[in-house]
N, C-alpha and C. Protein backbone atom coordinates (compact mmCIF):
# COMPACT_ATOMS: atom_id res chain seq x y z
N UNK A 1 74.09 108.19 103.12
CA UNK A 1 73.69 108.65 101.80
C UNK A 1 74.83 109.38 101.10
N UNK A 2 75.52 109.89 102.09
CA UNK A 2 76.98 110.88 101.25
C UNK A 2 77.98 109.92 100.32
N UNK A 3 77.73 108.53 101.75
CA UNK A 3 79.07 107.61 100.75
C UNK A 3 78.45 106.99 99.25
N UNK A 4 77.33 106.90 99.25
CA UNK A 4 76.56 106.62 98.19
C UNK A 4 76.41 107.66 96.61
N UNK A 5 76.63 108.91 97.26
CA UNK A 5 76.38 109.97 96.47
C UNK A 5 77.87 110.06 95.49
N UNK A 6 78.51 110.13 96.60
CA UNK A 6 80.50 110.03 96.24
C UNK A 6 80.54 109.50 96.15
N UNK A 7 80.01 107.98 96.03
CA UNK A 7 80.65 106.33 94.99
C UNK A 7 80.09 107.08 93.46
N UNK A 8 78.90 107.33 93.53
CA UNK A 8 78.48 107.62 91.83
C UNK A 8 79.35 108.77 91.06
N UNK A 9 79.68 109.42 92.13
CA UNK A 9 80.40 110.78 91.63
C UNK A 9 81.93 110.42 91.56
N UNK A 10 82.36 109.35 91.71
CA UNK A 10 83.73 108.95 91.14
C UNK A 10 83.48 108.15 90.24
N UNK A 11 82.74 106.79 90.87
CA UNK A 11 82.12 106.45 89.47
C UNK A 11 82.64 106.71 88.19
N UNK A 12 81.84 107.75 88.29
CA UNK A 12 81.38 109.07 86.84
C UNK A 12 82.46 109.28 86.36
N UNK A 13 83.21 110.12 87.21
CA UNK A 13 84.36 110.46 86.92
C UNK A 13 85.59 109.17 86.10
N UNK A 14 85.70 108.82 86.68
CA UNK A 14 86.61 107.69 86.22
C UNK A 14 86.20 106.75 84.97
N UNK A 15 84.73 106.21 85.20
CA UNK A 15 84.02 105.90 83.98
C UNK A 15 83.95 106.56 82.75
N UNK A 16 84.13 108.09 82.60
CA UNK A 16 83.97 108.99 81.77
C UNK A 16 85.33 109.29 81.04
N UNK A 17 86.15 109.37 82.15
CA UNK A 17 87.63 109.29 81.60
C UNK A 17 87.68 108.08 80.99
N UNK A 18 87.47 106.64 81.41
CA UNK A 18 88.10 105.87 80.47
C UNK A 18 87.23 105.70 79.69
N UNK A 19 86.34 105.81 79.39
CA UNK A 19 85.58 105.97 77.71
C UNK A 19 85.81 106.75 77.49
N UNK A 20 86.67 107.75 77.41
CA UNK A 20 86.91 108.64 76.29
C UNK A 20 88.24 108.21 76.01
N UNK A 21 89.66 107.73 77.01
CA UNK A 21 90.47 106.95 76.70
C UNK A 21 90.68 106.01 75.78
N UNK A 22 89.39 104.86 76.23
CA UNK A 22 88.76 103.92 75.23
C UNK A 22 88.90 104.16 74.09
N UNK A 23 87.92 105.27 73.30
CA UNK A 23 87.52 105.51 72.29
C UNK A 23 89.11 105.92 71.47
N UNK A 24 89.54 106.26 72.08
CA UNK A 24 91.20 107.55 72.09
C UNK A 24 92.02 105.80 71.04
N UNK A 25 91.59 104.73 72.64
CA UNK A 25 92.50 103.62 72.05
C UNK A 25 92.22 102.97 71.38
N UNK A 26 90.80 102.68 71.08
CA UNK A 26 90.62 101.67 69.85
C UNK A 26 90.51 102.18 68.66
N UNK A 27 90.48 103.50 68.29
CA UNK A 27 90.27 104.20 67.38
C UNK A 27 91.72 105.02 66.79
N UNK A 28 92.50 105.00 67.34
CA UNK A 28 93.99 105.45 67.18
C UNK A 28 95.23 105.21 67.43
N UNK A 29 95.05 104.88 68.15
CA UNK A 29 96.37 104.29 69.08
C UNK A 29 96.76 102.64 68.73
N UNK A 30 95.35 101.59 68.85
CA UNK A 30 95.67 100.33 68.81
C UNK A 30 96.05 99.98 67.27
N UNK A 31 95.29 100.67 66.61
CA UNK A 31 95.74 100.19 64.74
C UNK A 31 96.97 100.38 64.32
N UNK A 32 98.12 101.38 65.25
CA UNK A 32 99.27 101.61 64.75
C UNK A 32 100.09 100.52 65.90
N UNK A 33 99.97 100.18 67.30
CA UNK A 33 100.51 99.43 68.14
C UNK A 33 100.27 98.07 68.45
N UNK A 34 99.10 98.12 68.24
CA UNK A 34 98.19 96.96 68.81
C UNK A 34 97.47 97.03 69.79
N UNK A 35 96.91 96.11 69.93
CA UNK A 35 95.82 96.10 71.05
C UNK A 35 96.36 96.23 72.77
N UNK A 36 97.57 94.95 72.62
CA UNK A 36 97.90 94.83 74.00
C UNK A 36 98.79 95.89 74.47
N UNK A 37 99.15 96.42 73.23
CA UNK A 37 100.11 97.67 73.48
C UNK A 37 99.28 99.14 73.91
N UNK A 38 98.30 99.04 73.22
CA UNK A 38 97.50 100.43 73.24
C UNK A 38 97.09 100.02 74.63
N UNK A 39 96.10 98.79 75.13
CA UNK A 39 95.95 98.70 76.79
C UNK A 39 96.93 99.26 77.66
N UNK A 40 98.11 98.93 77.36
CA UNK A 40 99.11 99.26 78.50
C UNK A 40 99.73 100.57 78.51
N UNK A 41 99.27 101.48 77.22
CA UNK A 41 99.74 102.72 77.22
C UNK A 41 98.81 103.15 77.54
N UNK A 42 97.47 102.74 77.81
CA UNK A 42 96.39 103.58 78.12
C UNK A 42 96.27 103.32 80.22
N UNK A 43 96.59 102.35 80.46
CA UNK A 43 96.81 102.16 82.08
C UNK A 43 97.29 103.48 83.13
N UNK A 44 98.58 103.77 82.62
CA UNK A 44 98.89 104.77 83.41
C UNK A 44 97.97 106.25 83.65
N UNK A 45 97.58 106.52 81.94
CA UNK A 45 96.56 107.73 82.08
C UNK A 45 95.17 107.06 83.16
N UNK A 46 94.78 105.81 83.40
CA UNK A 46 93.42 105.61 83.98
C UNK A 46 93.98 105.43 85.40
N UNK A 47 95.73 105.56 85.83
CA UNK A 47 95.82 105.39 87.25
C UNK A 47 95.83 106.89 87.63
N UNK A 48 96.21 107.79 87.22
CA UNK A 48 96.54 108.98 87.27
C UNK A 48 94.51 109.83 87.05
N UNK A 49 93.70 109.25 86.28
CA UNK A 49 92.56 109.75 86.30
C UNK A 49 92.03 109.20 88.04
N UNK A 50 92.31 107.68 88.22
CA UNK A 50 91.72 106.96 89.45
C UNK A 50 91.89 108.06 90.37
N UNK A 51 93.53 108.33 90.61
CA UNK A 51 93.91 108.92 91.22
C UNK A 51 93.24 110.23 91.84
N UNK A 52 93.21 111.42 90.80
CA UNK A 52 92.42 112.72 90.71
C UNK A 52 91.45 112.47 91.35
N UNK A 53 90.17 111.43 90.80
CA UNK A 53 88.94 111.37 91.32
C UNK A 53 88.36 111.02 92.02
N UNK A 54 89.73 110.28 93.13
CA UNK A 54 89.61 109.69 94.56
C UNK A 54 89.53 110.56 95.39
N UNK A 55 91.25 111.55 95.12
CA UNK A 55 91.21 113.14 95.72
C UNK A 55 89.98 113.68 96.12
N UNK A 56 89.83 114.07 94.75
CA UNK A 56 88.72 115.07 95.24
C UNK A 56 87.26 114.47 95.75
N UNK A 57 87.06 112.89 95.51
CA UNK A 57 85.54 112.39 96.44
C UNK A 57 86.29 113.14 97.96
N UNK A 58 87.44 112.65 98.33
CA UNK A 58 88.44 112.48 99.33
C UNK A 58 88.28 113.90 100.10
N UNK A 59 88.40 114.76 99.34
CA UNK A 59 88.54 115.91 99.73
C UNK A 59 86.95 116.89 100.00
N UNK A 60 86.14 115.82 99.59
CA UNK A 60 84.46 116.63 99.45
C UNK A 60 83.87 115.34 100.28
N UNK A 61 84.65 114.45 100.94
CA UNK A 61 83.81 113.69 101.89
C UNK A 61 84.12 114.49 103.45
N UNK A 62 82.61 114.29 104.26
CA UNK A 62 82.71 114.51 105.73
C UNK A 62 83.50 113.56 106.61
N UNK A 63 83.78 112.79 105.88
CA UNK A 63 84.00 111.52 106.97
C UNK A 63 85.17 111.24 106.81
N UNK A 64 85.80 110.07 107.77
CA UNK A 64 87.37 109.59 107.05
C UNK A 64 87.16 108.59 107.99
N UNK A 65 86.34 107.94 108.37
CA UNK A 65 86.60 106.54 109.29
C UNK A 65 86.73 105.51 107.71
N UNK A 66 87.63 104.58 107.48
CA UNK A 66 87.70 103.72 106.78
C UNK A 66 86.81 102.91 106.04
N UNK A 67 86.22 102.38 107.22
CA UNK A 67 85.09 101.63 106.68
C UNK A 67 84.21 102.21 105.80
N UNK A 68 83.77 104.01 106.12
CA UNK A 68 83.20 104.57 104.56
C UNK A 68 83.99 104.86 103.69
N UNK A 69 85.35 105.09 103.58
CA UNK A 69 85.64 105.15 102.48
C UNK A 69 86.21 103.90 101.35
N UNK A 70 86.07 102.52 102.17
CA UNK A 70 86.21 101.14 101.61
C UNK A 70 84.70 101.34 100.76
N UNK A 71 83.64 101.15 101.69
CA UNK A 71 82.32 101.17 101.11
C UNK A 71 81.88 102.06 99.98
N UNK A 72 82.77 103.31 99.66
CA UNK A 72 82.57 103.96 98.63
C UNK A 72 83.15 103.28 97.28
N UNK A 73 84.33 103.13 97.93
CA UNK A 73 85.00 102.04 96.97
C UNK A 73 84.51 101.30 96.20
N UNK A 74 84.09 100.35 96.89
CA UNK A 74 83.24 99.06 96.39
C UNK A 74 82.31 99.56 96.00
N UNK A 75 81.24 100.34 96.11
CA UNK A 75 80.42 100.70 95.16
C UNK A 75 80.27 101.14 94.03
N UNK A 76 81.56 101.96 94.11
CA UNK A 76 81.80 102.58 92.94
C UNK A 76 82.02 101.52 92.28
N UNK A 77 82.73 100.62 92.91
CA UNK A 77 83.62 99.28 91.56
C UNK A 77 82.02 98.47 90.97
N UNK A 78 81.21 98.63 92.15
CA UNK A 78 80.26 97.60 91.60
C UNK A 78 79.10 98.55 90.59
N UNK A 79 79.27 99.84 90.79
CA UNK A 79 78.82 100.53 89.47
C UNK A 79 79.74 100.50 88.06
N UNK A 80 80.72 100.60 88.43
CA UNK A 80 81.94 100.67 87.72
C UNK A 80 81.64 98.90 86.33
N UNK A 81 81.17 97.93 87.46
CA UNK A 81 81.28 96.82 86.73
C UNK A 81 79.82 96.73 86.03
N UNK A 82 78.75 97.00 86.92
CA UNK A 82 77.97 97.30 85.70
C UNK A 82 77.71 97.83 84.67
N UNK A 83 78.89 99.32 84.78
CA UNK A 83 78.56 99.69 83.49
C UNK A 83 79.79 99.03 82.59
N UNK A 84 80.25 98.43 82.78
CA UNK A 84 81.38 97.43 81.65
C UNK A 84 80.36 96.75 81.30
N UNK A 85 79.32 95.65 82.43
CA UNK A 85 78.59 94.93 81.05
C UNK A 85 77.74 95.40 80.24
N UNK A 86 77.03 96.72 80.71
CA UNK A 86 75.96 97.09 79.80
C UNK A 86 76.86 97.44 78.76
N UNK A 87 78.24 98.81 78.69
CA UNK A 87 79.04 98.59 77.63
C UNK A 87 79.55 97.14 76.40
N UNK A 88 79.36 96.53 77.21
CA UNK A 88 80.07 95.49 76.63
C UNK A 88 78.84 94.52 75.90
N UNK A 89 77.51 94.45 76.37
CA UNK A 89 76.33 94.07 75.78
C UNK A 89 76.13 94.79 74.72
N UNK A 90 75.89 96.28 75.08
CA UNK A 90 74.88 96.85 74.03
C UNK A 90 75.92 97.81 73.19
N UNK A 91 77.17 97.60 73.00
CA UNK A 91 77.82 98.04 72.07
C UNK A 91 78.94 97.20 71.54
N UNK A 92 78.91 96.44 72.05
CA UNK A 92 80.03 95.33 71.38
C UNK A 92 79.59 94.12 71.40
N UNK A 93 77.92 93.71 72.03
CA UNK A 93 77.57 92.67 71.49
C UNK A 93 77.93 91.25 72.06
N UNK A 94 78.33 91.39 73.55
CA UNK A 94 79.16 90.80 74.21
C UNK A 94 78.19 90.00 75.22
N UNK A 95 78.35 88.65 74.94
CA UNK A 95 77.34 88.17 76.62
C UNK A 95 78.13 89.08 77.95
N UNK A 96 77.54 88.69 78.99
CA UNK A 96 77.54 89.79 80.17
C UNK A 96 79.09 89.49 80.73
N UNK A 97 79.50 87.85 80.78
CA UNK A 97 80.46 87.15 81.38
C UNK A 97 81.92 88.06 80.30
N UNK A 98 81.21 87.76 79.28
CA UNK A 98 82.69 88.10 77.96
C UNK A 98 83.02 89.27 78.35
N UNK A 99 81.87 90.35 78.50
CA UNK A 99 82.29 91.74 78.53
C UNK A 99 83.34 92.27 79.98
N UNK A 100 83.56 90.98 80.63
CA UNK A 100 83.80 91.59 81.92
C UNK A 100 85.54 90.56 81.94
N UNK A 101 85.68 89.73 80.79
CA UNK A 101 86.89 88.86 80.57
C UNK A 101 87.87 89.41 79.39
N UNK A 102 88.91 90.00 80.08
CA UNK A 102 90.08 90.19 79.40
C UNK A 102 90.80 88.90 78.92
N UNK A 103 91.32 88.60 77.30
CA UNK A 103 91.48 87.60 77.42
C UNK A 103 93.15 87.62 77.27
N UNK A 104 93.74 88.60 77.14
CA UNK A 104 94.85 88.95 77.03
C UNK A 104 95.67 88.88 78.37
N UNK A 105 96.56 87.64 78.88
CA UNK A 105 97.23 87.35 79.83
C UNK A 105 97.81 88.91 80.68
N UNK A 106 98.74 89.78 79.74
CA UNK A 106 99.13 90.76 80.48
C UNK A 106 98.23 92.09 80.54
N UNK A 107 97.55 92.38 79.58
CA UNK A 107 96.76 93.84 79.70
C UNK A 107 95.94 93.42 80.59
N UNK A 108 95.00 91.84 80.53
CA UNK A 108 94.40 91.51 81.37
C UNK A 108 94.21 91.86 82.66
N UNK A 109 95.49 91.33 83.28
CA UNK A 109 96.02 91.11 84.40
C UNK A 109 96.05 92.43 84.77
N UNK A 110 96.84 93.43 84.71
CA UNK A 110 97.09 94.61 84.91
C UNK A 110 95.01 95.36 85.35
N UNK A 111 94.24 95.05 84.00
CA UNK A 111 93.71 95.72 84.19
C UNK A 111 92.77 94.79 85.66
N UNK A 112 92.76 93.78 85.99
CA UNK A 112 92.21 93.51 87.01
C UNK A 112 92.26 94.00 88.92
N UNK A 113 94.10 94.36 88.19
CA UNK A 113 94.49 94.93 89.46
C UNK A 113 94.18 96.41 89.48
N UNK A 114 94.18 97.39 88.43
CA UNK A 114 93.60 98.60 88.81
C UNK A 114 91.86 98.02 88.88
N UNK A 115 91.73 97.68 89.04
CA UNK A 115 89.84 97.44 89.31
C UNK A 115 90.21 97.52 91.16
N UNK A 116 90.98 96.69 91.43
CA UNK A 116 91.28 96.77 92.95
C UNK A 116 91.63 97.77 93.15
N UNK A 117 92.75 98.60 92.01
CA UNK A 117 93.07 100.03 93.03
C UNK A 117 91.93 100.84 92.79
N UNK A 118 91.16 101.08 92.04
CA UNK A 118 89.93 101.78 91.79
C UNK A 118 89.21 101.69 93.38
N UNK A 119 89.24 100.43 93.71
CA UNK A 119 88.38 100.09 94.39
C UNK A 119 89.22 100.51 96.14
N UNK A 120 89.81 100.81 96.02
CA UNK A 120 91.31 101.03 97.58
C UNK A 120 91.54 102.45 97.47
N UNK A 121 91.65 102.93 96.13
CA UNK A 121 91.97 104.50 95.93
C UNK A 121 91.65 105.27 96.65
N UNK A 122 90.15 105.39 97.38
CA UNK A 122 89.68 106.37 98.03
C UNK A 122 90.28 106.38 99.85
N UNK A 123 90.46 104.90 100.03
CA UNK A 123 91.08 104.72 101.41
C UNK A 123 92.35 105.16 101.65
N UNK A 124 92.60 104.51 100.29
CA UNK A 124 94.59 104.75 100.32
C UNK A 124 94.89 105.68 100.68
N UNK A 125 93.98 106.77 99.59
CA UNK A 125 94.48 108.14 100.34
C UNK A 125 94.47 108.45 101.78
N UNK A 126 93.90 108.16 102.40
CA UNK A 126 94.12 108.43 104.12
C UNK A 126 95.20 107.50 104.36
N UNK A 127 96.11 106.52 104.01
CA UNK A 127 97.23 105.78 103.97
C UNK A 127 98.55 106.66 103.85
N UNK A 128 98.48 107.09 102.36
CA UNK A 128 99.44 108.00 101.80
C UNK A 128 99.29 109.13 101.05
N UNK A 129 100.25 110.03 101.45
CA UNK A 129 100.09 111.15 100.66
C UNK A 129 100.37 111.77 99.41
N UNK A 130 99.48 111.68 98.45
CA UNK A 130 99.34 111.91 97.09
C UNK A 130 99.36 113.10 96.81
């Protein structure tokens, strides 16, 4: 139940940061750069949030055998992805598939691979020291 509790509570965390990022980029940032530009200036702030909110699940979990902190991971990602489609449905109007398809080759890309580190972040840390 703990790894369950600490998937939602990074989750949160990270979800919260990048909607407010979000909002930061489509509302300011992309009208003067662009779109694919504002994505990629907004990446580093959401590796550096990933980061923080791995820590501290990291640091407020009992456990450190791997396998729970993979499983937190993935949960989080698979909360993480539901709330992209409900975002992406009920505010941008998006079938479920669209909301979850970057169609932009490089912001794309990039952002698929932090979905993986999102999803490794919490292990990594018992890997390396951050």
């Amino acid at each position: 139940m703990q790894v369950f509790k600490l998937a939602v509570i990074y989750f949160a965390i990270v979800f919260g940061a990048g909607f407010v990022l979000g909002f930061i980029r489509v509302l300011l940032v992309a009208p003067h750069v662009g779109t694919r530009m504002a994505e990629l200036l907004e990446m580093p702030l959401m590796l550096i949030a990933i980061g923080l909110a791995a820590r501290w699940v990291r640091q407020h979990a009992d456990f450190t055998n791997s396998w729970s902190l993979l499983s937190l991971g993935l949960i989080a990602l698979g909360l993480l992805l539901l709330a992209e489609i409900a975002v992406g449905v009920g505010l941008r109007g998006l079938s479920p598939t669209e909301s979850l398809i970057n169609p932009d080759p490089v912001s794309g890309t990039i952002y698929y691979i932090m979905l993986g580190v999102f999803a490794l972040m919490p292990w990594l840390l018992t890997r390396v020291r951050l």
